[in-house]
Protein backbone atom coordinates (compact mmCIF):
# COMPACT_ATOMS: atom_id res chain seq x y z
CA UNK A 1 -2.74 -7.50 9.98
CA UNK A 2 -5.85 -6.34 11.35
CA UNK A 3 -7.54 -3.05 11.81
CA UNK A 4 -11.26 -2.22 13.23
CA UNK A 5 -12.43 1.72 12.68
CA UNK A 6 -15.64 3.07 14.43
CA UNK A 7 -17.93 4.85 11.93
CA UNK A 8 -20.03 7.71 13.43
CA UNK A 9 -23.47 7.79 11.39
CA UNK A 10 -23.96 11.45 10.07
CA UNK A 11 -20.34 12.70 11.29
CA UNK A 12 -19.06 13.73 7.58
CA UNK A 13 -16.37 15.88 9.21
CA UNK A 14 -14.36 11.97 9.99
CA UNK A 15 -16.15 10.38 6.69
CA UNK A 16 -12.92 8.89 4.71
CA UNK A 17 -10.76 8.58 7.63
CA UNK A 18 -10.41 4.42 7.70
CA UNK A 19 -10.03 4.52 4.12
CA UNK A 20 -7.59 6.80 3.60
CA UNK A 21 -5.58 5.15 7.15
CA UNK A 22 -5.93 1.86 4.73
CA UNK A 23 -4.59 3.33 1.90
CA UNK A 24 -1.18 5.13 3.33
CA UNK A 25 -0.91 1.53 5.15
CA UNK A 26 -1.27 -0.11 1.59
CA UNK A 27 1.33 2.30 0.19
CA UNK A 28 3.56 1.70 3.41
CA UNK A 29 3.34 -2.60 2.17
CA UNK A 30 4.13 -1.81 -0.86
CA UNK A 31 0.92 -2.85 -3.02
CA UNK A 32 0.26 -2.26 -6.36
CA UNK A 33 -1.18 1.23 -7.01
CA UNK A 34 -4.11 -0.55 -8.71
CA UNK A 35 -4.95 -2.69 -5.45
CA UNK A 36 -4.31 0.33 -2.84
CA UNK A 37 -6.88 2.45 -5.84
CA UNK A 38 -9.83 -0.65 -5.77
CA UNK A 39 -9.19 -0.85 -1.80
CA UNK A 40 -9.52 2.71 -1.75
CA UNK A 41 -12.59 3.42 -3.69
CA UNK A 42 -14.36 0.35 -2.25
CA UNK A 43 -13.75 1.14 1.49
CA UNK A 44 -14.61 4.87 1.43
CA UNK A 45 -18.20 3.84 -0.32
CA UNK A 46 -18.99 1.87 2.03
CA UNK A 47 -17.53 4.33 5.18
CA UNK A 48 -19.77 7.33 3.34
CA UNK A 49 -22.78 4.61 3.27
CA UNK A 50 -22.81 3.97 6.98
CA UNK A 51 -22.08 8.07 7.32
CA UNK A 52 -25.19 8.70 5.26
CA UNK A 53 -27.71 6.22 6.25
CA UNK A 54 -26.87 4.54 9.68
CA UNK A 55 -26.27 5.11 13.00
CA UNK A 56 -23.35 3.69 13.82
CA UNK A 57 -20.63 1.48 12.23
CA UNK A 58 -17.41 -0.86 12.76
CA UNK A 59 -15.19 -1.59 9.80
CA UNK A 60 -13.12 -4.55 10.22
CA UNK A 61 -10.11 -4.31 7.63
CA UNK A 62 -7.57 -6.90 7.43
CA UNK A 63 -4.93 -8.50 5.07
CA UNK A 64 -3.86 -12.59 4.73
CA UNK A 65 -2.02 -13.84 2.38
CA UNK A 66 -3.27 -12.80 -1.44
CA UNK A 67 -6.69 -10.85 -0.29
CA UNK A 68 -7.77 -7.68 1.43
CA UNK A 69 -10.72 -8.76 3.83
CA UNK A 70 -13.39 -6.39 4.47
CA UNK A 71 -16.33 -5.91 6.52
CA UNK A 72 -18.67 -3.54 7.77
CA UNK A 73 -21.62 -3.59 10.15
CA UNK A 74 -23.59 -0.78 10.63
CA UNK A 75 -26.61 -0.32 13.23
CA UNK A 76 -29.10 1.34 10.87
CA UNK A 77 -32.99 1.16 8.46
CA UNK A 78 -31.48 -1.73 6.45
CA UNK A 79 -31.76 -1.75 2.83
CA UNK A 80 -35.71 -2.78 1.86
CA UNK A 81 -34.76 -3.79 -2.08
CA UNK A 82 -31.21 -4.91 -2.10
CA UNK A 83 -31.86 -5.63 -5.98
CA UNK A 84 -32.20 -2.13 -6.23
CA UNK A 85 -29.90 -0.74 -4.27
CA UNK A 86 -27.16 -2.06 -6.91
CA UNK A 87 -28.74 -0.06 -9.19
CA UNK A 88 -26.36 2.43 -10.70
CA UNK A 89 -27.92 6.27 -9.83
CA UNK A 90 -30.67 4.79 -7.28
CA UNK A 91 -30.45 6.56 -3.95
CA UNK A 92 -32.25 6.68 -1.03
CA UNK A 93 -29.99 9.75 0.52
CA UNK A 94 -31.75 12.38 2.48
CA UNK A 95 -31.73 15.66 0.61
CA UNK A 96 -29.41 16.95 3.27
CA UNK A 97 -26.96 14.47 2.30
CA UNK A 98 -27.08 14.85 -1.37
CA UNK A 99 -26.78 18.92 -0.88
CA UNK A 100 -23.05 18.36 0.94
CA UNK A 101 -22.62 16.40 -2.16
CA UNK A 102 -23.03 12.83 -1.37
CA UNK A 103 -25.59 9.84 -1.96
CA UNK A 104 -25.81 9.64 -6.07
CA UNK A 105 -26.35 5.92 -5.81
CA UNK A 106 -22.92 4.80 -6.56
CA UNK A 107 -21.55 3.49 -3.70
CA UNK A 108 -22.52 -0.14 -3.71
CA UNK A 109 -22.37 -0.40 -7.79
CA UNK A 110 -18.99 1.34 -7.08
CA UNK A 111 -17.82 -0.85 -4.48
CA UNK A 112 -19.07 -4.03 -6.29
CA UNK A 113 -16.72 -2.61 -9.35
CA UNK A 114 -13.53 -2.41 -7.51
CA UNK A 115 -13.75 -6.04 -5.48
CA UNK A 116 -13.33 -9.38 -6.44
CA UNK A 117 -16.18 -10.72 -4.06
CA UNK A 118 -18.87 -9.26 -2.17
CA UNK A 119 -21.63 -10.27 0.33
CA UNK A 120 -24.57 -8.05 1.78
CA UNK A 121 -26.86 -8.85 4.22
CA UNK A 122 -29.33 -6.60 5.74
CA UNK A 123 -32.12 -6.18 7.81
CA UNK A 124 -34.43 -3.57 7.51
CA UNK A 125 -34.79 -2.24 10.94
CA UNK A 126 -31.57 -3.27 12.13
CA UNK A 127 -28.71 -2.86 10.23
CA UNK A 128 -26.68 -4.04 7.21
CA UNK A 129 -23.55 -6.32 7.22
CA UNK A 130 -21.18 -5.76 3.96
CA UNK A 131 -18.11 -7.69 3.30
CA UNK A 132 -15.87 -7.95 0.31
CA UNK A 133 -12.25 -9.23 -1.10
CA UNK A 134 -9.65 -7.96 -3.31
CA UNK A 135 -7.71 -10.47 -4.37
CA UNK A 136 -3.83 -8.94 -4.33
């Protein structure tokens, strides 16, 4: 099963929309609540992350047998220290964004948390490519 959502950079009105699609979907299959929570919580970091800092975005969701495969690719500044950016509470939100309430610098520790494997590569300039498994 395969699924590929268009992420609108800055449009918070449609922010969550793939990952709560993913998670009725999950529920629909029958997964374990604690899978459908980690796919969840992982996917709508890293749909508010392309919201908040890029300008576009495609996340690519699908299922094999045993994992959830996710990626996204987003068309925006990059990430300059990726190190950092892992960092628990480190944000580099506008103060726009963090006044509707978002960017406290827990998306990426959050989605690392809730996935069994996780890749990032990134280009400052150009654009950021995330991808992670859960392991069902």
């Amino acid at each position: 099963m395969d699924k590929t959502y268009h992420i609108e950079g800055g449009n918070f009105s449609e922010a969550g929309f793939a990952s709560s699609d993913v998670k009725k979907l999950l529920k629909k299959l029958g997964l374990p609540t604690n899978i459908i929570k980690k796919a969840a919580i992982a996917m709508y970091e890293a749909e508010i992350n392309v919201v908040a800092h890029a300008y576009r975005g495609d996340m690519e969701f699908k299922i094999i047998p045993g994992q959830i495969l996710v990626t996204v690719q987003d068309e925006g500044p990059g990430i300059p220290d990726l190190e950092l950016a892992f960092t628990e509470g480190f944000s580099t939100a506008s103060s726009k964004v963090r006044e509707m309430g978002f960017g406290a610098g827990m998306g990426l520790p959050n989605i690392k948390r809730n996935t069994d494997d996780i890749s990032v590569e990134t280009e400052v300039g150009k654009g950021t490519r995330l991808s992670f498994v859960i392991n069902i």
